[in-house]
Protein backbone atom coordinates (compact mmCIF):
# COMPACT_ATOMS: atom_id res chain seq x y z
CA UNK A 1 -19.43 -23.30 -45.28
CA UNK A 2 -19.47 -25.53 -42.62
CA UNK A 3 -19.43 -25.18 -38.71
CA UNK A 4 -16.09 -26.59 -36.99
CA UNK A 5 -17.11 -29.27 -35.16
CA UNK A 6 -14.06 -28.88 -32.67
CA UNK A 7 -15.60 -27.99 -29.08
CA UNK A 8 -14.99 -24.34 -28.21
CA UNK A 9 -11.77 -24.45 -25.29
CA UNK A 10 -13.18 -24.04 -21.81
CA UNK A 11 -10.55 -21.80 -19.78
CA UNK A 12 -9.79 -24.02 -16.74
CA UNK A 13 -8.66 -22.26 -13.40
CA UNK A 14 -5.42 -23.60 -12.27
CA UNK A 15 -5.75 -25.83 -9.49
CA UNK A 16 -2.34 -25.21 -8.32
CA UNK A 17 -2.56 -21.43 -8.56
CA UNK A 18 -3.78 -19.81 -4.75
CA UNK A 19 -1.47 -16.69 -4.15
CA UNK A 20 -0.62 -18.38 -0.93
CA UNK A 21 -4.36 -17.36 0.49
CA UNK A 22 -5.70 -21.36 0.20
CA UNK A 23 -9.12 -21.80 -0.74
CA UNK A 24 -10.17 -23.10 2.49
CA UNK A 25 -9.55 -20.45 4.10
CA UNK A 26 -10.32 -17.82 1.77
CA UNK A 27 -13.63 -19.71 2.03
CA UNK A 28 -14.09 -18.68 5.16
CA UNK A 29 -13.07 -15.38 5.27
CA UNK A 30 -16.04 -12.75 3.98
CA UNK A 31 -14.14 -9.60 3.70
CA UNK A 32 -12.08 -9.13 0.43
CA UNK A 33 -8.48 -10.79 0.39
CA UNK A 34 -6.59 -7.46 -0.24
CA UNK A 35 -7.39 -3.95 1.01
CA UNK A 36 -7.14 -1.08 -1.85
CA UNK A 37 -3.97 0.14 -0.10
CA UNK A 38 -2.16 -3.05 -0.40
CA UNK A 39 -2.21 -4.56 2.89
CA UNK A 40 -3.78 -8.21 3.48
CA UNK A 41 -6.95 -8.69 5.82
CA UNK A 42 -4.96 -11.27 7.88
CA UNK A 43 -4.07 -11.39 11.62
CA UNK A 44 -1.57 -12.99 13.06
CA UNK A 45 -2.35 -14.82 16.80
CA UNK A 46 -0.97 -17.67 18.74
CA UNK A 47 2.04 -15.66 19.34
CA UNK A 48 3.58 -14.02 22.20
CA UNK A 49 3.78 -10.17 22.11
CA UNK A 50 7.79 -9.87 21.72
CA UNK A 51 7.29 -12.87 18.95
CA UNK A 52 4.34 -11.38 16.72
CA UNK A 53 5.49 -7.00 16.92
CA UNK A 54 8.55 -5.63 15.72
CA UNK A 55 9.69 -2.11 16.66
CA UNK A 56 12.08 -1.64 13.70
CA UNK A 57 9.56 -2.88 10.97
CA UNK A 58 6.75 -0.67 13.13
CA UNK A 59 7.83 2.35 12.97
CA UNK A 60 9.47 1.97 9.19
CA UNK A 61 6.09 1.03 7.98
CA UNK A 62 3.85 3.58 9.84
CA UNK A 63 3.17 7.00 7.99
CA UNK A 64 5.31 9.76 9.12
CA UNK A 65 3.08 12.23 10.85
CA UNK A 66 2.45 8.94 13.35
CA UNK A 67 6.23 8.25 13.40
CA UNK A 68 7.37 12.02 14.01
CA UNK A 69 4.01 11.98 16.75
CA UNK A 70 5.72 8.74 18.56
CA UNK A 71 9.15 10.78 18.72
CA UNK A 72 7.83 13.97 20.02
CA UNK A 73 6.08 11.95 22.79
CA UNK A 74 8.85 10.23 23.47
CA UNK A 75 11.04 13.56 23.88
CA UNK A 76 8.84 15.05 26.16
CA UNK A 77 8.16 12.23 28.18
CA UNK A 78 11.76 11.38 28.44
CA UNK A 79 12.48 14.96 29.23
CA UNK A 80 9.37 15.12 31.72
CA UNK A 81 11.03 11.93 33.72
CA UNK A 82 14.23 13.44 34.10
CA UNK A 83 12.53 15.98 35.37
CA UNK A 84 10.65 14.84 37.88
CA UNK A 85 14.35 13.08 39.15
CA UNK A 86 16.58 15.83 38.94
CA UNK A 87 13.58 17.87 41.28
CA UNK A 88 13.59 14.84 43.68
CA UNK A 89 17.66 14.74 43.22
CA UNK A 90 17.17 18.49 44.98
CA UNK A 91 18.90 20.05 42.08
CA UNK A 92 16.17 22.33 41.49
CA UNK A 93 12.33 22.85 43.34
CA UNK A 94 11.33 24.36 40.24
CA UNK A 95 9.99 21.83 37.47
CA UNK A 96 9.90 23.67 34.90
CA UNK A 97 13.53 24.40 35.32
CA UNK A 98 14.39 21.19 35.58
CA UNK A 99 12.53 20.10 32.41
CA UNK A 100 14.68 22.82 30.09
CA UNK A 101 17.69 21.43 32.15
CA UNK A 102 16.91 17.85 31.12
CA UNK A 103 16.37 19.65 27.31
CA UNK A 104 19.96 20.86 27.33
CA UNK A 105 21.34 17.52 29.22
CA UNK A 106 19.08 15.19 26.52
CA UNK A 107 20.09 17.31 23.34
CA UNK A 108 23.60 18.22 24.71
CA UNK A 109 22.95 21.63 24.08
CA UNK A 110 24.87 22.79 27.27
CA UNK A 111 24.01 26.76 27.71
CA UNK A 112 25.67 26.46 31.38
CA UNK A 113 22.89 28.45 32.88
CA UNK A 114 21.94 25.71 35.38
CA UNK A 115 24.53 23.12 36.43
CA UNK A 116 24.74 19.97 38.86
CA UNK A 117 25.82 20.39 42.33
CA UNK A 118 25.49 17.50 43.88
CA UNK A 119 26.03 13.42 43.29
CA UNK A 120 22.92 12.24 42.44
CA UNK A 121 21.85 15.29 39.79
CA UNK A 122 25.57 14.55 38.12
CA UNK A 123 24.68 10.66 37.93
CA UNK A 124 21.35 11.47 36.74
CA UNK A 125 23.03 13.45 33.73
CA UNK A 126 25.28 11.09 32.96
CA UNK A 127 22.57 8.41 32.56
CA UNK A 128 20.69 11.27 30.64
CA UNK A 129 23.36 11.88 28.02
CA UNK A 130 24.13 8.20 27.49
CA UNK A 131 19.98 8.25 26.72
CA UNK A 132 20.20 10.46 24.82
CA UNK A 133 22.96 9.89 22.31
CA UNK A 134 21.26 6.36 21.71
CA UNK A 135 18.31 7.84 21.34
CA UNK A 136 18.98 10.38 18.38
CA UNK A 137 21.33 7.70 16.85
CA UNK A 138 18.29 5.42 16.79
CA UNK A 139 15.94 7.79 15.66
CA UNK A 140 18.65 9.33 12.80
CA UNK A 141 18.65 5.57 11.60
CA UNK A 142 15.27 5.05 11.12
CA UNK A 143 15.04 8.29 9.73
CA UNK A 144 17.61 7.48 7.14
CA UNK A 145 16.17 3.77 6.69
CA UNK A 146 12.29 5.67 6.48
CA UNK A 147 14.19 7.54 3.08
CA UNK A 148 16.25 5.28 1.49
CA UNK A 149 13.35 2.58 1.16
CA UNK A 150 12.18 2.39 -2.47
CA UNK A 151 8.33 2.58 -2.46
CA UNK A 152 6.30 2.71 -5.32
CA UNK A 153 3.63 5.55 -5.05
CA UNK A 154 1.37 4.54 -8.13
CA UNK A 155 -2.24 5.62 -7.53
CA UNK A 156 -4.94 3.52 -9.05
CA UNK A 157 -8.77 4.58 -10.58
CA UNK A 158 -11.46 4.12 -7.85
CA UNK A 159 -13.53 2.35 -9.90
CA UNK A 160 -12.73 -1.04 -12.30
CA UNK A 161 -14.72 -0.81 -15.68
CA UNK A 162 -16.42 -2.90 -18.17
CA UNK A 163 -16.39 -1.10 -20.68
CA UNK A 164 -17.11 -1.15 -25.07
CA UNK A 165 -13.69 -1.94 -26.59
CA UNK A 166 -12.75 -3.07 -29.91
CA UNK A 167 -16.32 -4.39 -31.07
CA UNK A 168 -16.68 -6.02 -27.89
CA UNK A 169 -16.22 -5.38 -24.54
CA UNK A 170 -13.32 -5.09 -21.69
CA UNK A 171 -12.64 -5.33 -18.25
CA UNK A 172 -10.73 -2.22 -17.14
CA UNK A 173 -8.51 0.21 -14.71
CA UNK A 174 -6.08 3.50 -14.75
CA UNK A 175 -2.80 3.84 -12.78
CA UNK A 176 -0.60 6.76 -13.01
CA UNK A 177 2.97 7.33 -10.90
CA UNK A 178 2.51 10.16 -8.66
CA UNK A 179 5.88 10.81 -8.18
CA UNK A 180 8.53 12.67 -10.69
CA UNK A 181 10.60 9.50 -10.61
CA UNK A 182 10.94 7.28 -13.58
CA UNK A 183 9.99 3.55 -13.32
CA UNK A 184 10.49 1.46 -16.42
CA UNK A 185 9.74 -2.46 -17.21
CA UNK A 186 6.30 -2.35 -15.34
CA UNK A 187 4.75 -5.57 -15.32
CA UNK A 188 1.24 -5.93 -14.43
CA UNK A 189 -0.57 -9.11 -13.03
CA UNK A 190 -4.11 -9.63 -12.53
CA UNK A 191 -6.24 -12.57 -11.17
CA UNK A 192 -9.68 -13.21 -10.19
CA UNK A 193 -10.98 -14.27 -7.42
CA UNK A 194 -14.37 -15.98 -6.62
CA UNK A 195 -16.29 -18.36 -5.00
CA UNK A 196 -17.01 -21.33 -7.21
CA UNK A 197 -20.29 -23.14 -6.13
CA UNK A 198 -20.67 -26.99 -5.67
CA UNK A 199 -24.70 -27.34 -4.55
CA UNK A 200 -26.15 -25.27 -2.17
CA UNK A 201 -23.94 -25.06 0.91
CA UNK A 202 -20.19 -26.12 -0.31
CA UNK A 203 -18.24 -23.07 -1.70
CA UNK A 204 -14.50 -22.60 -2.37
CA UNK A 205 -12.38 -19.90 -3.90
CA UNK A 206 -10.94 -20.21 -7.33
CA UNK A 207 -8.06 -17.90 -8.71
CA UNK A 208 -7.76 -17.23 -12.32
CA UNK A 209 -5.42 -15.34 -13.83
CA UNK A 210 -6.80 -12.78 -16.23
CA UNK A 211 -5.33 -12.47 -19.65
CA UNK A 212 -4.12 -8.75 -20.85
CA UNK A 213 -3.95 -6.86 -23.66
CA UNK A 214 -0.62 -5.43 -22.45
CA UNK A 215 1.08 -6.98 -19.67
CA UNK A 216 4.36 -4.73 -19.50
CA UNK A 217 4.97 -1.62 -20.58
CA UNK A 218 9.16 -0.61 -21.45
CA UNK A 219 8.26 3.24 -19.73
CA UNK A 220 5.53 4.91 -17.40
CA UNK A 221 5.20 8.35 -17.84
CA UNK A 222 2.12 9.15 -18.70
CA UNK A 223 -1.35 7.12 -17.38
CA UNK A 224 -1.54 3.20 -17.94
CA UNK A 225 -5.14 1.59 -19.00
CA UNK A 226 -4.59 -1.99 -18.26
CA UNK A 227 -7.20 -3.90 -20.12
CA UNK A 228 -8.69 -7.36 -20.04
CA UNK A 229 -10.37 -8.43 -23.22
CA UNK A 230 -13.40 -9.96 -22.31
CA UNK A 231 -14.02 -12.72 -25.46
CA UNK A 232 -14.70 -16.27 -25.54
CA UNK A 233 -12.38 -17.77 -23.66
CA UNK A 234 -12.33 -14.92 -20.49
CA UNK A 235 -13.70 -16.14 -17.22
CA UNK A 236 -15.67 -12.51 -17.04
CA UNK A 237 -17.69 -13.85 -20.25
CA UNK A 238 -21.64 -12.52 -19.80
CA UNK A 239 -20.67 -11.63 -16.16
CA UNK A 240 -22.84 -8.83 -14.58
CA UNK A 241 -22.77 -6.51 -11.70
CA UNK A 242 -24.71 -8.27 -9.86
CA UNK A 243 -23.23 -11.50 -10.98
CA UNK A 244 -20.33 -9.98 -9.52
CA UNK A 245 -20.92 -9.45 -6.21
CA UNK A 246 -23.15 -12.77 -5.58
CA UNK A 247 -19.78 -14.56 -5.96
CA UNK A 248 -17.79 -12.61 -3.92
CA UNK A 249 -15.08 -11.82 -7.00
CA UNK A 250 -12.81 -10.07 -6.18
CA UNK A 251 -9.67 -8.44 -8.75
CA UNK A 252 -6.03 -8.86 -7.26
CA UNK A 253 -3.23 -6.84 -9.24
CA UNK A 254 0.37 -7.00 -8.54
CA UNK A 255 3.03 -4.31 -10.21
CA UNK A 256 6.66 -4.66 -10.52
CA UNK A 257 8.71 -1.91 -11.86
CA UNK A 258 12.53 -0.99 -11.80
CA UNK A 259 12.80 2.43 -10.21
CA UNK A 260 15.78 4.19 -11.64
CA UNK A 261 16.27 6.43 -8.70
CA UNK A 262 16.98 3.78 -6.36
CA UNK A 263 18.34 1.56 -8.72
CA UNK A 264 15.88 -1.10 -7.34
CA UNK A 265 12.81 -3.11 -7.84
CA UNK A 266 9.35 -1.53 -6.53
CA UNK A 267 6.52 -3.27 -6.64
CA UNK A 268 2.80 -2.28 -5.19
CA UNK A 269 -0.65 -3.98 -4.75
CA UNK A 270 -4.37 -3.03 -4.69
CA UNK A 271 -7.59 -4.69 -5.90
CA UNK A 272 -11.35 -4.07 -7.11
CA UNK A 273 -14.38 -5.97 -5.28
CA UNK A 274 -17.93 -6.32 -7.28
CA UNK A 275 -19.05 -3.17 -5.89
CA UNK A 276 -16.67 -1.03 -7.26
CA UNK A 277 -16.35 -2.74 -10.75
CA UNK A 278 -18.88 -0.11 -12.88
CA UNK A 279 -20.39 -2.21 -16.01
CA UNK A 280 -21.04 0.40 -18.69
CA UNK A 281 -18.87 3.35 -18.51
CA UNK A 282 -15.51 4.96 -20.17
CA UNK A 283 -12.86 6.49 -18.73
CA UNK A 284 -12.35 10.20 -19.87
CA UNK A 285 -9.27 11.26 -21.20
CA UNK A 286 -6.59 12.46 -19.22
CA UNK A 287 -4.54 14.22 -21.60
CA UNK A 288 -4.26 17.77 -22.21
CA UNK A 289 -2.84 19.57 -25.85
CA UNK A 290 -0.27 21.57 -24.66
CA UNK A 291 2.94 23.37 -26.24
CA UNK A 292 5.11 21.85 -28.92
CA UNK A 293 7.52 20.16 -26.30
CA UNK A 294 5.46 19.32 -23.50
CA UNK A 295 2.80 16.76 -23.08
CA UNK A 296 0.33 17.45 -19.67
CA UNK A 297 -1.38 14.50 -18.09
CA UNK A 298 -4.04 15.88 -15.66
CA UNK A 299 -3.65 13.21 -12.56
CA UNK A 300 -7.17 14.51 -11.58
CA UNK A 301 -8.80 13.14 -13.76
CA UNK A 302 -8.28 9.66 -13.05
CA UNK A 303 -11.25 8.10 -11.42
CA UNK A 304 -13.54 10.61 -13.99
CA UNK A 305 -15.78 8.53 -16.43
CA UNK A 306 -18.72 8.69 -18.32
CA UNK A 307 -21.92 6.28 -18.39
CA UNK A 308 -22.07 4.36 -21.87
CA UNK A 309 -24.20 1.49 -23.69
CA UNK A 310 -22.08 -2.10 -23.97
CA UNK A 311 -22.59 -3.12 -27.28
């Protein structure tokens, strides 16, 4: 038998292919391109304040014990100013009266108990209810907007693997949906990115795309092992830890999914530097024998796995 002379193919990154980051300045940045949670280690300056923040997208982004933290300032503070007026309006010398007045007046709750007398405390509750019906409207929108936003909750493994698979070896990670809802058609993406070296001081970013054993999957019920087949013609071929990290790769994924409560596409990001990319180890199983009609997935066991030889 003879050797086929035919050269073996030499994956080439695509030089058209950059995410939108731009390898000159992904060059200079030294922190990783995308945060575990999804967000982007960019900032934004140049701009006036007014031009670069948005109070809308703020406070529909933030988490909710900081949004519901912002309103209940807000009440009291509004309530506290009114206050302060309505005291200096000579409706009452007692603050503390005044601020449960301003409660009633701001919430239109009305228990008749204290009442204007005079011009100024009657224009002040005017003013007060007009505040204050904009103010609950605003807050019920957001509210509603903060609910009816389809967000994909999908939690990934902690650490990347590269780990023994089919007589070779694989680079690897877990997701699992952490809510009850059902997402179906989830397509996965994954890309490298690392510094590719031209002599001693030039460096530049390259982004490869990584190719997967499974790229979609028709359901997601249960835990997802996406898995990169490390052979011949990977990128990751006789890559190391440490090889790793002295190029600065990092592992950008990208999920889409149709959520069927919402009736819309969700989609969510994350990604795995060198240092948390563990070379020799297997994921333990998350699956549980239970009854005949039931199938338990323990979600607790997802970053769990066990130190093994690569072969």
């Amino acid at each position: 038998m003879t050797a086929d002379p035919r050269p073996t193919p030499v994956l080439e990154p695509d030089i058209n292919l950059d995410l939108g980051f731009g390898s000159v300045v992904a060059r200079e940045s030294r922190k990783r391109l995308l945060n575990r949670d999804g967000t982007f280690n960019v900032r934004r300056v140049g701009l006036g304040f007014w031009q670069s923040h948005s109070a809308y997208h703020y406070f529909l982004t933030i988490t909710w014990p900081r949004f519901l933290a912002y309103v209940g300032a807000a009440y009291v503070v509004t309530n506290a100013v009114f206050a302060a007026l309505y005291v200096a309006a000579g409706e009452t010398r007692q603050l503390a009266d005044a601020f449960f007045f301003s409660v009633h007046t701001l919430a239109t709750i009305g228990y008749g108990n204290i009442y204007p007398v005079n011009t100024a405390a009657n224009v002040l509750v005017t003013i007060e209810s007009l505040i204050g019906l904009l103010g609950f409207s605003i807050v019920a929108g957001i509210v509603f907007a903060r609910f009816a936003r389809p967000t994909a909750q999908i939690m990934f493994s902690e650490r990347a693997l590269i780990a023994p698979y089919r007589d070779k070896t694989a680079f690897m990670f877990r997701i699992v949906n952490q809510r009850s809802n059902q997402i179906v058609e989830l397509e996965a993406k994954v890309l490298l990115a690392r510094r590719r070296r031209d002599g001693a001081s030039a460096a530049e970013r390259e982004f490869i795309p990584l190719k997967l054993e499974r790229d979609r999957v028709a359901f997601f019920p249960l835990a997802w092992t996406i898995v990169h087949p490390i052979d011949e013609f990977s990128p990751l071929r006789g890559v190391t830890a440490q090889s790793l990290r002295e190029c600065g790769a990092e592992f950008l994924i990208l999920l889409n999914g149709f959520d069927e409560t919402f009736s819309q596409t969700v989609h969510t990001r994350s990604s795995y530097i060198g240092d948390e990319v563990v070379a020799g180890a297997k994921f333990r199983t998350m699956f549980e024998p239970g009854d005949d009609s039931d199938l338990f997935v323990d979600v607790g066991k997802l970053h769990e796995y066990d130190h093994v030889p690569l072969q």
